[in-house]
PDBML (XML) file of the C-alpha atoms, coordinates in Angstrom:
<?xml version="1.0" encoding="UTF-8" ?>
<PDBx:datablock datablockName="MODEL"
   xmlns:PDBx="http://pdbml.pdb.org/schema/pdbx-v50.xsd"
   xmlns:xsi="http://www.w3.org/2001/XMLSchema-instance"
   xsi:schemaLocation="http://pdbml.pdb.org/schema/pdbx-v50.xsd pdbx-v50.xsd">
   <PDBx:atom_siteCategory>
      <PDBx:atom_site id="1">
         <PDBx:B_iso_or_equiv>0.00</PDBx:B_iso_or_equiv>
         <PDBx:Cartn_x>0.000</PDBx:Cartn_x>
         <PDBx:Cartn_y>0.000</PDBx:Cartn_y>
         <PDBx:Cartn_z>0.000</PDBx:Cartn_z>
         <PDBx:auth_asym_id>A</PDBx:auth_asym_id>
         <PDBx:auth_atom_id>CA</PDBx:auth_atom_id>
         <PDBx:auth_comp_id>UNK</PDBx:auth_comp_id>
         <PDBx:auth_seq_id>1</PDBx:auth_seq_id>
         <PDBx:group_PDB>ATOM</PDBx:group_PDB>
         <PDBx:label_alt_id xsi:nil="true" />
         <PDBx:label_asym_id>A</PDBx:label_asym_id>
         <PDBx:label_atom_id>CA</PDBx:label_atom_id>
         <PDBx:label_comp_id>UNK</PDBx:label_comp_id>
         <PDBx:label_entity_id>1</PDBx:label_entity_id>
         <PDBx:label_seq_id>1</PDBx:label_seq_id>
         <PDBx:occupancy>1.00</PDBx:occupancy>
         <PDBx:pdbx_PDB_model_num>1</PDBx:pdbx_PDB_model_num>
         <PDBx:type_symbol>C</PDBx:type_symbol>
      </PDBx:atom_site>
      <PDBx:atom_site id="2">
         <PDBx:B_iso_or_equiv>0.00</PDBx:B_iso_or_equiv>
         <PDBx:Cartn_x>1.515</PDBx:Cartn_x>
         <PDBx:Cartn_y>3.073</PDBx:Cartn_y>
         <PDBx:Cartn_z>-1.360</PDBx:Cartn_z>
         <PDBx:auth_asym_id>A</PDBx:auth_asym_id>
         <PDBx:auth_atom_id>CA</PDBx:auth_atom_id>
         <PDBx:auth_comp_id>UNK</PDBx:auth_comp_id>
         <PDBx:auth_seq_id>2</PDBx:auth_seq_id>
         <PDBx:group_PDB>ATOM</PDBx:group_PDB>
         <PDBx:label_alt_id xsi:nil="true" />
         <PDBx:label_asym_id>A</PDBx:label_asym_id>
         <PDBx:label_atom_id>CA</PDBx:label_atom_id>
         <PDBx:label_comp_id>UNK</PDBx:label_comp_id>
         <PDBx:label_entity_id>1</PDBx:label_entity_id>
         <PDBx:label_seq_id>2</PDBx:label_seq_id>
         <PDBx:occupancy>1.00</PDBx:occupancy>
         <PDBx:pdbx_PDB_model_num>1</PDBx:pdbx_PDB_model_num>
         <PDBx:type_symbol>C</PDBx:type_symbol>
      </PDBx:atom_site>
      <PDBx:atom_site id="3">
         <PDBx:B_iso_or_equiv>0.00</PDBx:B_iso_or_equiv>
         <PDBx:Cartn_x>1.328</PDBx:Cartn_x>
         <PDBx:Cartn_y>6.632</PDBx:Cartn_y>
         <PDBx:Cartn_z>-0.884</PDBx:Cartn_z>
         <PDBx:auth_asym_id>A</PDBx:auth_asym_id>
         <PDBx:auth_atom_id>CA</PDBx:auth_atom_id>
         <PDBx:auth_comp_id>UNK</PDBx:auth_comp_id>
         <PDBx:auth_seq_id>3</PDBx:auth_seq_id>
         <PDBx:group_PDB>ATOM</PDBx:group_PDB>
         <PDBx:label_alt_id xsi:nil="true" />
         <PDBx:label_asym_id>A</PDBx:label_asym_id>
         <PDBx:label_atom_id>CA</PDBx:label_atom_id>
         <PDBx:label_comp_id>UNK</PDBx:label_comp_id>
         <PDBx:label_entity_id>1</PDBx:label_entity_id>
         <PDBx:label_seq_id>3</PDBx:label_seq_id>
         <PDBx:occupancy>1.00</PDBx:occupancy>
         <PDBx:pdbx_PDB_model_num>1</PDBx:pdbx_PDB_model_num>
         <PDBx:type_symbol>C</PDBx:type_symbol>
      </PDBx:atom_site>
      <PDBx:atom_site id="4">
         <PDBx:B_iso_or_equiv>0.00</PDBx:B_iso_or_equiv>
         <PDBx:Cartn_x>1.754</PDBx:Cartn_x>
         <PDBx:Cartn_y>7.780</PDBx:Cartn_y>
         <PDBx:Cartn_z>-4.385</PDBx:Cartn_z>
         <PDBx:auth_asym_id>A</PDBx:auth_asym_id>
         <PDBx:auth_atom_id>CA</PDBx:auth_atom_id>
         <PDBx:auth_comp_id>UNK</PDBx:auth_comp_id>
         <PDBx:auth_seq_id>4</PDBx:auth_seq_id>
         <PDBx:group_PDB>ATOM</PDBx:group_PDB>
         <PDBx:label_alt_id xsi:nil="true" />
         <PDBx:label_asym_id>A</PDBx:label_asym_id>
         <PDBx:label_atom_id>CA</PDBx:label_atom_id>
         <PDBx:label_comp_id>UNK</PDBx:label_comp_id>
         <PDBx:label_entity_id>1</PDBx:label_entity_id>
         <PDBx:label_seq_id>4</PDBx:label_seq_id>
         <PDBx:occupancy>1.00</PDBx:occupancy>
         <PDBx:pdbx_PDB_model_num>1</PDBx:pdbx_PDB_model_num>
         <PDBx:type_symbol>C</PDBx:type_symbol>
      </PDBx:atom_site>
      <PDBx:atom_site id="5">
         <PDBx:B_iso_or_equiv>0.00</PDBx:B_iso_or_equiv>
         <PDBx:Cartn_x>2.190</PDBx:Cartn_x>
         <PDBx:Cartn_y>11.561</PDBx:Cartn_y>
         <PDBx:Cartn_z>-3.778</PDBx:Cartn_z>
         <PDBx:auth_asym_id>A</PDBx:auth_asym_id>
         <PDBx:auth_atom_id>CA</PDBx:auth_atom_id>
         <PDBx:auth_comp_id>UNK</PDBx:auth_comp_id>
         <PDBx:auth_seq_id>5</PDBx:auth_seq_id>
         <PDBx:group_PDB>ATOM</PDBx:group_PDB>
         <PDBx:label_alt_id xsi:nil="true" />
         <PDBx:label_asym_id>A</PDBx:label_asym_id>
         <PDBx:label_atom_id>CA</PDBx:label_atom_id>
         <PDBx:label_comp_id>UNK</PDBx:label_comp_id>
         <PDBx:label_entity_id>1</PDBx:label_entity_id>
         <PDBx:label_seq_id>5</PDBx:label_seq_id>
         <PDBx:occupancy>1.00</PDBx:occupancy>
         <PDBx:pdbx_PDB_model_num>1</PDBx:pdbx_PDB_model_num>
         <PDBx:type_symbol>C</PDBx:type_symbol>
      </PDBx:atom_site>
      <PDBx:atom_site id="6">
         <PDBx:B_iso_or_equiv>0.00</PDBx:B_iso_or_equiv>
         <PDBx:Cartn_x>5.468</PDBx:Cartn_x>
         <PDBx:Cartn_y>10.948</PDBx:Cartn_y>
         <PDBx:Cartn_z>-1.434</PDBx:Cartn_z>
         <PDBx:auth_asym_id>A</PDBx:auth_asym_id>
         <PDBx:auth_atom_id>CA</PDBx:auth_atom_id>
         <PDBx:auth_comp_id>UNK</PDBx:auth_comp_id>
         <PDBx:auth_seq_id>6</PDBx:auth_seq_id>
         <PDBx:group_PDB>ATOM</PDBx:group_PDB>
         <PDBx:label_alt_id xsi:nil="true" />
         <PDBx:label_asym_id>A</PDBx:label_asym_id>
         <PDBx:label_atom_id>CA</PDBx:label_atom_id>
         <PDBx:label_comp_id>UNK</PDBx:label_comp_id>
         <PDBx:label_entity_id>1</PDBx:label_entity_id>
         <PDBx:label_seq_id>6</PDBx:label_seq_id>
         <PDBx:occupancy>1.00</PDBx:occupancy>
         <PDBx:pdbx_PDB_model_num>1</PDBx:pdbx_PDB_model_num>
         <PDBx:type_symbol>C</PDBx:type_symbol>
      </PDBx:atom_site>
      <PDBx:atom_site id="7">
         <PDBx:B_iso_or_equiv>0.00</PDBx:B_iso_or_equiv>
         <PDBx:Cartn_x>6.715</PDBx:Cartn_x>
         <PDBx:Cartn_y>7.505</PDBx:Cartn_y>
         <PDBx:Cartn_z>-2.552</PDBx:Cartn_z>
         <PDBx:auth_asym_id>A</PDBx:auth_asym_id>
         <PDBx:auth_atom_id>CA</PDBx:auth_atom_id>
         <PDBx:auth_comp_id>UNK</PDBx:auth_comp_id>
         <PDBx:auth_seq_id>7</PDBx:auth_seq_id>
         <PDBx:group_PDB>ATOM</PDBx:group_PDB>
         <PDBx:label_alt_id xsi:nil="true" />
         <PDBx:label_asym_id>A</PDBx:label_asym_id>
         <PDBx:label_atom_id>CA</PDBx:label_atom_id>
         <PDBx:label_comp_id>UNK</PDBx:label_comp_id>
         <PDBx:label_entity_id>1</PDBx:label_entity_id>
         <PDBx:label_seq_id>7</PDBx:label_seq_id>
         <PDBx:occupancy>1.00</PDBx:occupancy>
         <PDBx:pdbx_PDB_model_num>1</PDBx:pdbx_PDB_model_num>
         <PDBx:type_symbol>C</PDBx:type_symbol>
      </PDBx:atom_site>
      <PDBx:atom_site id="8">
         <PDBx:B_iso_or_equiv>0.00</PDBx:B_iso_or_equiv>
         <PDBx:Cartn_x>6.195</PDBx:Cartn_x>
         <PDBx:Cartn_y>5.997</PDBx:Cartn_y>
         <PDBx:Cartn_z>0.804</PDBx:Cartn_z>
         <PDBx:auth_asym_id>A</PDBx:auth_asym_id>
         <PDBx:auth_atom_id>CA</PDBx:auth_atom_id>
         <PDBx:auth_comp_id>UNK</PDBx:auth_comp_id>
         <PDBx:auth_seq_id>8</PDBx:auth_seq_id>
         <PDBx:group_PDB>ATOM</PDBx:group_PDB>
         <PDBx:label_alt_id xsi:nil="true" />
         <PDBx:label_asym_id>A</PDBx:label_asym_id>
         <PDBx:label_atom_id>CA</PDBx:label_atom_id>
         <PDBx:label_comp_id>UNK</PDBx:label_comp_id>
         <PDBx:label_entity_id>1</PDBx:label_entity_id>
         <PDBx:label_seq_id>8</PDBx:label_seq_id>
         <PDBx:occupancy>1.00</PDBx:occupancy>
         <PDBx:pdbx_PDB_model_num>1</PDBx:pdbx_PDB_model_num>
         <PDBx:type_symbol>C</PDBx:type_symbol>
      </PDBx:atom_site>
      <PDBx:atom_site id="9">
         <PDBx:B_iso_or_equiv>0.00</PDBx:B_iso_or_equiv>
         <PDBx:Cartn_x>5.529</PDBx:Cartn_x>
         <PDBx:Cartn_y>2.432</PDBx:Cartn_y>
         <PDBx:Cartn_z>1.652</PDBx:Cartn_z>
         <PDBx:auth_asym_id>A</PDBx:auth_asym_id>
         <PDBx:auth_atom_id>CA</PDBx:auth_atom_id>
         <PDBx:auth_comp_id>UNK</PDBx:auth_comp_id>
         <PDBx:auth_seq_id>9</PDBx:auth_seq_id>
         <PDBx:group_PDB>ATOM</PDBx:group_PDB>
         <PDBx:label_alt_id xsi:nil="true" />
         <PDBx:label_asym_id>A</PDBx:label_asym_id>
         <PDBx:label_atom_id>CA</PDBx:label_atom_id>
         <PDBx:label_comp_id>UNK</PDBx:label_comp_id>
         <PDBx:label_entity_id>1</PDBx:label_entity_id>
         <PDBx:label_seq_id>9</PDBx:label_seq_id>
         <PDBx:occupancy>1.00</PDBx:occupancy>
         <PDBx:pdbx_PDB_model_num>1</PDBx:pdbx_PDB_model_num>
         <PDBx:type_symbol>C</PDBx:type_symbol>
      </PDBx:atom_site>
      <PDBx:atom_site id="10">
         <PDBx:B_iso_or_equiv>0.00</PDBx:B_iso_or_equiv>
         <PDBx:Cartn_x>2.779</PDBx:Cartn_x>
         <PDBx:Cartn_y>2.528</PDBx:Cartn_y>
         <PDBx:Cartn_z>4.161</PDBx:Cartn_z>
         <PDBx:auth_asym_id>A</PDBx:auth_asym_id>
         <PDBx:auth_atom_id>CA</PDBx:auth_atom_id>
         <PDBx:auth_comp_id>UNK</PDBx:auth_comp_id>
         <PDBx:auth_seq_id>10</PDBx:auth_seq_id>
         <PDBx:group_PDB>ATOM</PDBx:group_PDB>
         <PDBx:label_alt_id xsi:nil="true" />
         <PDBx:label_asym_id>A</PDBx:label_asym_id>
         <PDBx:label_atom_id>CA</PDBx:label_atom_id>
         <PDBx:label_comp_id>UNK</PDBx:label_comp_id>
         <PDBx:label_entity_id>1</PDBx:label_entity_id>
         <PDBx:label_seq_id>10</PDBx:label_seq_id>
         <PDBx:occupancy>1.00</PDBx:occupancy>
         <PDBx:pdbx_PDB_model_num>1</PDBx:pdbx_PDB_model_num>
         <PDBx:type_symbol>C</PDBx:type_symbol>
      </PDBx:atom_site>
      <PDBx:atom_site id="11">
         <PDBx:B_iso_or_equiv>0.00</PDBx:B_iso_or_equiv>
         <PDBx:Cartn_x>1.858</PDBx:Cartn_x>
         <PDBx:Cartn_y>-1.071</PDBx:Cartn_y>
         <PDBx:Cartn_z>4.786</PDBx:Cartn_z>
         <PDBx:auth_asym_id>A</PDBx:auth_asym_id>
         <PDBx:auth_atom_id>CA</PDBx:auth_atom_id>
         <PDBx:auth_comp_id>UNK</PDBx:auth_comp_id>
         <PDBx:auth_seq_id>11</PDBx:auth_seq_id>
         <PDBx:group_PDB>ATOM</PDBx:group_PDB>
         <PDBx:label_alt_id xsi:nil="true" />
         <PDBx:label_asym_id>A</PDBx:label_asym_id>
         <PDBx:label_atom_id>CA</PDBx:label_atom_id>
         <PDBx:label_comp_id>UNK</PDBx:label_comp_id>
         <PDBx:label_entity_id>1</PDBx:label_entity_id>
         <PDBx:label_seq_id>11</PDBx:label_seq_id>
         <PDBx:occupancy>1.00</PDBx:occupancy>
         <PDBx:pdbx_PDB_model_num>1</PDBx:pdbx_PDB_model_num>
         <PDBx:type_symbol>C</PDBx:type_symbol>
      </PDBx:atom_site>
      <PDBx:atom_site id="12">
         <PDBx:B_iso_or_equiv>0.00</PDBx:B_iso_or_equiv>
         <PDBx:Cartn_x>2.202</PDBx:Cartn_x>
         <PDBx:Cartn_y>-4.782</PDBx:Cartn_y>
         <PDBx:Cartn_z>3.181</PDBx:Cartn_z>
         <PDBx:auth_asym_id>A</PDBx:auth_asym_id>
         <PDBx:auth_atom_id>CA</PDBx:auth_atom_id>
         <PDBx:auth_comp_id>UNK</PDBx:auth_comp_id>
         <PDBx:auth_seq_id>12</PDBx:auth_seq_id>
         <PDBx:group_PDB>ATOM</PDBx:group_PDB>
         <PDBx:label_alt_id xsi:nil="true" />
         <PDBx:label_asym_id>A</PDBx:label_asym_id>
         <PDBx:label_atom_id>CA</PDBx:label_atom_id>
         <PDBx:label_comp_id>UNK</PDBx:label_comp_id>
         <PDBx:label_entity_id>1</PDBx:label_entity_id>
         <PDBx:label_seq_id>12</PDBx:label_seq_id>
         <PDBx:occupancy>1.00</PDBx:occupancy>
         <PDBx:pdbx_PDB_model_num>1</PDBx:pdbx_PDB_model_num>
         <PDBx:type_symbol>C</PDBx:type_symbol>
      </PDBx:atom_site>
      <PDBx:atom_site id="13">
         <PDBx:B_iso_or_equiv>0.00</PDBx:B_iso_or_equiv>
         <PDBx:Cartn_x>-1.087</PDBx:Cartn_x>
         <PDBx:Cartn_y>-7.507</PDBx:Cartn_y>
         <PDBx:Cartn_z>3.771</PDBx:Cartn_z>
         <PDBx:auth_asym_id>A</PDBx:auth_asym_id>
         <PDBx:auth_atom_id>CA</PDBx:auth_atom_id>
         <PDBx:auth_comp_id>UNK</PDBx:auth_comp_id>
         <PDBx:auth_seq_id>13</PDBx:auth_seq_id>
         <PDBx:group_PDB>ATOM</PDBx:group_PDB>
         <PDBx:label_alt_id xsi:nil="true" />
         <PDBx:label_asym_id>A</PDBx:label_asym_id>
         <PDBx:label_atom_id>CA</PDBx:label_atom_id>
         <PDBx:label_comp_id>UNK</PDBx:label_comp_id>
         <PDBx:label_entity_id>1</PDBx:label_entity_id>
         <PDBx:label_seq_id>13</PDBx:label_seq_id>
         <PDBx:occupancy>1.00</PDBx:occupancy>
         <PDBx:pdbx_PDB_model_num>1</PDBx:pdbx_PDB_model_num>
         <PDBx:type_symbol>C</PDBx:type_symbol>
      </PDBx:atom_site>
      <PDBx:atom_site id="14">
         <PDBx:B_iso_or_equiv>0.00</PDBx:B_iso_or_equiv>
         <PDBx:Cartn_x>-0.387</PDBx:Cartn_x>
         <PDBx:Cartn_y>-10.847</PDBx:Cartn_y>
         <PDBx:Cartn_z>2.613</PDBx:Cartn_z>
         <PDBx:auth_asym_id>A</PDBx:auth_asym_id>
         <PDBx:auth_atom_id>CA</PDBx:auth_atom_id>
         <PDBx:auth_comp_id>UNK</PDBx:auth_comp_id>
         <PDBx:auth_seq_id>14</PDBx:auth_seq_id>
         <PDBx:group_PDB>ATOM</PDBx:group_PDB>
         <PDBx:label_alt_id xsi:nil="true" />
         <PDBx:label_asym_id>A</PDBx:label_asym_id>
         <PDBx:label_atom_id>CA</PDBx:label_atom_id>
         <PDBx:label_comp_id>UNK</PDBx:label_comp_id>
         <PDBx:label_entity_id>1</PDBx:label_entity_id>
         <PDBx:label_seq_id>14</PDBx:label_seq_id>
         <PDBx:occupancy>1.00</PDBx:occupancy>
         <PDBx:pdbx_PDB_model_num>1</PDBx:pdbx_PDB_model_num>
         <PDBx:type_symbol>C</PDBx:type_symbol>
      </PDBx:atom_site>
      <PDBx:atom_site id="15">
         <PDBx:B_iso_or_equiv>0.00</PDBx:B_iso_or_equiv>
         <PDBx:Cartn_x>-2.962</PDBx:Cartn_x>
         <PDBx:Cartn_y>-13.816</PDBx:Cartn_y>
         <PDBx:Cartn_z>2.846</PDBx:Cartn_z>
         <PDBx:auth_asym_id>A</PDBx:auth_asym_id>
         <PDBx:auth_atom_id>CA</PDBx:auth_atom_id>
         <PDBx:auth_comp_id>UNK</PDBx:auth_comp_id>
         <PDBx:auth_seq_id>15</PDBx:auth_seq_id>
         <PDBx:group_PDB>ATOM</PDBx:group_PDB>
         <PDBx:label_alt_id xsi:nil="true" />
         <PDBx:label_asym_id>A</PDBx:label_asym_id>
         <PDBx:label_atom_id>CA</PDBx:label_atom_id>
         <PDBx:label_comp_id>UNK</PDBx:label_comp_id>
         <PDBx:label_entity_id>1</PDBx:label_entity_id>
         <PDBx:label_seq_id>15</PDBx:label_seq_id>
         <PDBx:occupancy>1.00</PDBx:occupancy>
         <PDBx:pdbx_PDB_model_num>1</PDBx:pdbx_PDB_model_num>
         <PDBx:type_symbol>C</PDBx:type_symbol>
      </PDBx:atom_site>
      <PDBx:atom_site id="16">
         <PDBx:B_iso_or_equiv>0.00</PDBx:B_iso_or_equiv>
         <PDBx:Cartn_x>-3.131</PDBx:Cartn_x>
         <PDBx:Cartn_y>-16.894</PDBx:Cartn_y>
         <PDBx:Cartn_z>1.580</PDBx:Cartn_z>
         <PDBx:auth_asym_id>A</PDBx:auth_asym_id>
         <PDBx:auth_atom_id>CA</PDBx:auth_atom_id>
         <PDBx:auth_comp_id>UNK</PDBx:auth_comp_id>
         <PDBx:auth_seq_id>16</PDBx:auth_seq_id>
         <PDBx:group_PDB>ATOM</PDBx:group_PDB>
         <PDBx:label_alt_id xsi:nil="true" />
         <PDBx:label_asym_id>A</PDBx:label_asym_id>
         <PDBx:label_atom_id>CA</PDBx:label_atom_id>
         <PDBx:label_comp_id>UNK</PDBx:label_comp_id>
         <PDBx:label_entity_id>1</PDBx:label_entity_id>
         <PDBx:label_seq_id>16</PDBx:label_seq_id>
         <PDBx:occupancy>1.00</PDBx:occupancy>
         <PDBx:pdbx_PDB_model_num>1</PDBx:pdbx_PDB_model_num>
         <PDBx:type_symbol>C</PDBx:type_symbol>
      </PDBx:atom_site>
      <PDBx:atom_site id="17">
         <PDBx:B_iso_or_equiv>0.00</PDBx:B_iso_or_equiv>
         <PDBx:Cartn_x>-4.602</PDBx:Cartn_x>
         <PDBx:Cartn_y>-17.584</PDBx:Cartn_y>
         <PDBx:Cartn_z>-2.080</PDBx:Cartn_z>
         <PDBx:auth_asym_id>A</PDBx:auth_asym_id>
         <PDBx:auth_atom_id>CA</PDBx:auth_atom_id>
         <PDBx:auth_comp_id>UNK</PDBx:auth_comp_id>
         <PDBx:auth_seq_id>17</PDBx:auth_seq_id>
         <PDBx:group_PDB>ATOM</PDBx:group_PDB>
         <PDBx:label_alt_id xsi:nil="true" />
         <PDBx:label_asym_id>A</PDBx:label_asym_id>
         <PDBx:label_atom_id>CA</PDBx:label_atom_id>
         <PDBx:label_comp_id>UNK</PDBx:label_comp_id>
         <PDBx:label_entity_id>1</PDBx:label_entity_id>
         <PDBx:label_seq_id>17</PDBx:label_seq_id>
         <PDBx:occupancy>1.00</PDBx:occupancy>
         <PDBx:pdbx_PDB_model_num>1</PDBx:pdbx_PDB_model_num>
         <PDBx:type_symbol>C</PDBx:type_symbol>
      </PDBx:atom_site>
      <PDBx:atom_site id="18">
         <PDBx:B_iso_or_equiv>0.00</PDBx:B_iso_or_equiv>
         <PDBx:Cartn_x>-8.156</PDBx:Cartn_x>
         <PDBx:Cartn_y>-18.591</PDBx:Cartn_y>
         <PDBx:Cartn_z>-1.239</PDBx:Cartn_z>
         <PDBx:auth_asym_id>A</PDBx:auth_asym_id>
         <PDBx:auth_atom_id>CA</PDBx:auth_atom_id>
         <PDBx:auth_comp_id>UNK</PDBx:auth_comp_id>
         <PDBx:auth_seq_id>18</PDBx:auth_seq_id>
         <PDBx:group_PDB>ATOM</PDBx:group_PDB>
         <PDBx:label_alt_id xsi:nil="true" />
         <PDBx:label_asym_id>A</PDBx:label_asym_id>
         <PDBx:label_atom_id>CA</PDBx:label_atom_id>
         <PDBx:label_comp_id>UNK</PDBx:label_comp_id>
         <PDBx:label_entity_id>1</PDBx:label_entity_id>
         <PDBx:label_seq_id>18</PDBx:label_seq_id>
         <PDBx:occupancy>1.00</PDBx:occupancy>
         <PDBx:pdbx_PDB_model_num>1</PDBx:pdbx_PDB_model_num>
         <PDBx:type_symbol>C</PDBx:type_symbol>
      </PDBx:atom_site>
      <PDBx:atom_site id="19">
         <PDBx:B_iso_or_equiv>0.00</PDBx:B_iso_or_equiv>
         <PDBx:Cartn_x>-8.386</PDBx:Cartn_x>
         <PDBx:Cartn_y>-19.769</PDBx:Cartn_y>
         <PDBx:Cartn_z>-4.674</PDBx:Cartn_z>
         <PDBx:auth_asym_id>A</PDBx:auth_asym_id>
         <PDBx:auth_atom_id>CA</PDBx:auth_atom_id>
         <PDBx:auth_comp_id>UNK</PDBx:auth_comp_id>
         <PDBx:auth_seq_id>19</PDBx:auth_seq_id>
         <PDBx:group_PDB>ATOM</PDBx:group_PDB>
         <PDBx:label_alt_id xsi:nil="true" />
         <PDBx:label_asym_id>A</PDBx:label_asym_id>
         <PDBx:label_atom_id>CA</PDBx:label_atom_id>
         <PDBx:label_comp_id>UNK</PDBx:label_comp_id>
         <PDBx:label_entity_id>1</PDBx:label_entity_id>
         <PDBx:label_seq_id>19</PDBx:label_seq_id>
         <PDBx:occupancy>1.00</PDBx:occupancy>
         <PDBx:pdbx_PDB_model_num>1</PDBx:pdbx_PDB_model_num>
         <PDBx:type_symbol>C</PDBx:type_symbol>
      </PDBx:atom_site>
      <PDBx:atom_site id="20">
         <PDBx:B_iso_or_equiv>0.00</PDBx:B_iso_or_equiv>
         <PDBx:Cartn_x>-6.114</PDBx:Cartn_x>
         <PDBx:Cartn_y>-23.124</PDBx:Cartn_y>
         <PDBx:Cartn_z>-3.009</PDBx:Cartn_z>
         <PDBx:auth_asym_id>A</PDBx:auth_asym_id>
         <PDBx:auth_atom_id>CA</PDBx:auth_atom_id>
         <PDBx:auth_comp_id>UNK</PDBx:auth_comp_id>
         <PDBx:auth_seq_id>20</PDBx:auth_seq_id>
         <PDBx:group_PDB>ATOM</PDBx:group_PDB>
         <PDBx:label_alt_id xsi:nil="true" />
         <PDBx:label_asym_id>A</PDBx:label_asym_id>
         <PDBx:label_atom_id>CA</PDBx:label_atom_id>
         <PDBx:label_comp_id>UNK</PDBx:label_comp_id>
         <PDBx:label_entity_id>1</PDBx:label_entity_id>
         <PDBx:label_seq_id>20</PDBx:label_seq_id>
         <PDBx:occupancy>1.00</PDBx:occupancy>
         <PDBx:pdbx_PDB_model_num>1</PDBx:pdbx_PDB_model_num>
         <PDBx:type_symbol>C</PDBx:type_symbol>
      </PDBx:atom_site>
      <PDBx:atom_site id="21">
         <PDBx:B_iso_or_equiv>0.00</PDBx:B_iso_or_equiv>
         <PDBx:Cartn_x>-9.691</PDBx:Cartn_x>
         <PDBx:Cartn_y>-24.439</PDBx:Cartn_y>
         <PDBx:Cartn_z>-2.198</PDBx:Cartn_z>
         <PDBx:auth_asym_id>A</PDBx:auth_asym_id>
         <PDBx:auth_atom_id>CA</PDBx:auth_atom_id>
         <PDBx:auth_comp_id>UNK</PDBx:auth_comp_id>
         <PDBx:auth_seq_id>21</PDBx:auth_seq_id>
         <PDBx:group_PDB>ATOM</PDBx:group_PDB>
         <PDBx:label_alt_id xsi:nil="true" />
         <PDBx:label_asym_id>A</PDBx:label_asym_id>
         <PDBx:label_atom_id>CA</PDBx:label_atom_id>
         <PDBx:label_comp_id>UNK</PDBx:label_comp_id>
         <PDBx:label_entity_id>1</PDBx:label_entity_id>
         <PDBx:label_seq_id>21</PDBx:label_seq_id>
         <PDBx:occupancy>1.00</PDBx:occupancy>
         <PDBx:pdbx_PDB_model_num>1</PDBx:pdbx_PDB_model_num>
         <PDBx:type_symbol>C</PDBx:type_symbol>
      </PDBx:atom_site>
      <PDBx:atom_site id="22">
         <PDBx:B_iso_or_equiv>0.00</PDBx:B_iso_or_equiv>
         <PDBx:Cartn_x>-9.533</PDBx:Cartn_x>
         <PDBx:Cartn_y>-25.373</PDBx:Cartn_y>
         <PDBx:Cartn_z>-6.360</PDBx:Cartn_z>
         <PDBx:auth_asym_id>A</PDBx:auth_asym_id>
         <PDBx:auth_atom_id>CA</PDBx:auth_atom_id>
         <PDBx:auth_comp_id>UNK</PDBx:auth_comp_id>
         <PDBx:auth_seq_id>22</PDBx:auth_seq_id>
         <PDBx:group_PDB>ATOM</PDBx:group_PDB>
         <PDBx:label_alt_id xsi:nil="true" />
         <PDBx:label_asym_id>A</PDBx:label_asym_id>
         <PDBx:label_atom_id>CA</PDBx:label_atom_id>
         <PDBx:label_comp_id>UNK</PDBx:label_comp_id>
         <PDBx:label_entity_id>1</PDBx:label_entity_id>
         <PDBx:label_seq_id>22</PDBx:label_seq_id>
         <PDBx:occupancy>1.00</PDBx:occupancy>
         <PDBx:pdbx_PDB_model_num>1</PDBx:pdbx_PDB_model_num>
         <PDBx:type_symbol>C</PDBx:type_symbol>
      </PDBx:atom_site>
      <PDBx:atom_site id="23">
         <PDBx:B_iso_or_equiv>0.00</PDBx:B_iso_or_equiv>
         <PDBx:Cartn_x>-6.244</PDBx:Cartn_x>
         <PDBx:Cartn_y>-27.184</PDBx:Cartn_y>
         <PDBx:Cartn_z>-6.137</PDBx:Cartn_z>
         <PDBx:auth_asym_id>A</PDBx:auth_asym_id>
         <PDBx:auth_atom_id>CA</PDBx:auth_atom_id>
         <PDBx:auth_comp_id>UNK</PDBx:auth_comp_id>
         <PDBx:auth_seq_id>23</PDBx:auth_seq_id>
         <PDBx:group_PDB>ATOM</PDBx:group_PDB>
         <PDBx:label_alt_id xsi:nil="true" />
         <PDBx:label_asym_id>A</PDBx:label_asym_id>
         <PDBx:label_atom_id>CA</PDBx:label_atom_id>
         <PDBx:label_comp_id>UNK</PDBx:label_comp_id>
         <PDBx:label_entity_id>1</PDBx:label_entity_id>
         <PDBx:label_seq_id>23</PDBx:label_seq_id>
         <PDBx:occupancy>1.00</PDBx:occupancy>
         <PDBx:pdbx_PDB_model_num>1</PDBx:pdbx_PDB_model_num>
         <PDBx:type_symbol>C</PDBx:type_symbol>
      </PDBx:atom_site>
      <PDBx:atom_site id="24">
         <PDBx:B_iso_or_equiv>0.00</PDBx:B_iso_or_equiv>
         <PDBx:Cartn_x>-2.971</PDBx:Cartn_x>
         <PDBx:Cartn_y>-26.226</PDBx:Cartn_y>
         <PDBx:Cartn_z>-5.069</PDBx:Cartn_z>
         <PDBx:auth_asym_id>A</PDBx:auth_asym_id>
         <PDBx:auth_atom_id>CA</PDBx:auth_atom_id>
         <PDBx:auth_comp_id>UNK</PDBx:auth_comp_id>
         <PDBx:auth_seq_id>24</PDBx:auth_seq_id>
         <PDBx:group_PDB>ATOM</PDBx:group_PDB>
         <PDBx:label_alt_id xsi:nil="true" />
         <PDBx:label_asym_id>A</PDBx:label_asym_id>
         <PDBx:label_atom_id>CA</PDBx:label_atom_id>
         <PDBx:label_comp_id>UNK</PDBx:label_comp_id>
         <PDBx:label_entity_id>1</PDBx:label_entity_id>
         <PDBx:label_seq_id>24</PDBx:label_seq_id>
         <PDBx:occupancy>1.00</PDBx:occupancy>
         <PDBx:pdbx_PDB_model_num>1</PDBx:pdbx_PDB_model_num>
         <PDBx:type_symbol>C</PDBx:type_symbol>
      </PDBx:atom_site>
   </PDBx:atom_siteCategory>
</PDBx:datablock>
């Protein structure tokens, strides 16, 4: 998540791909 005026980084998220519940 970016702040796109100053360039700053202002958080990450990461989750796990709920399309896995189609196959791996």
């Amino acid at each position: 998540f970016w702040n796109m005026l100053t360039g700053e980084l202002i958080g990450v998220k990461a989750v796990t791909n709920p399309q896995g519940a189609y196959g791996a």
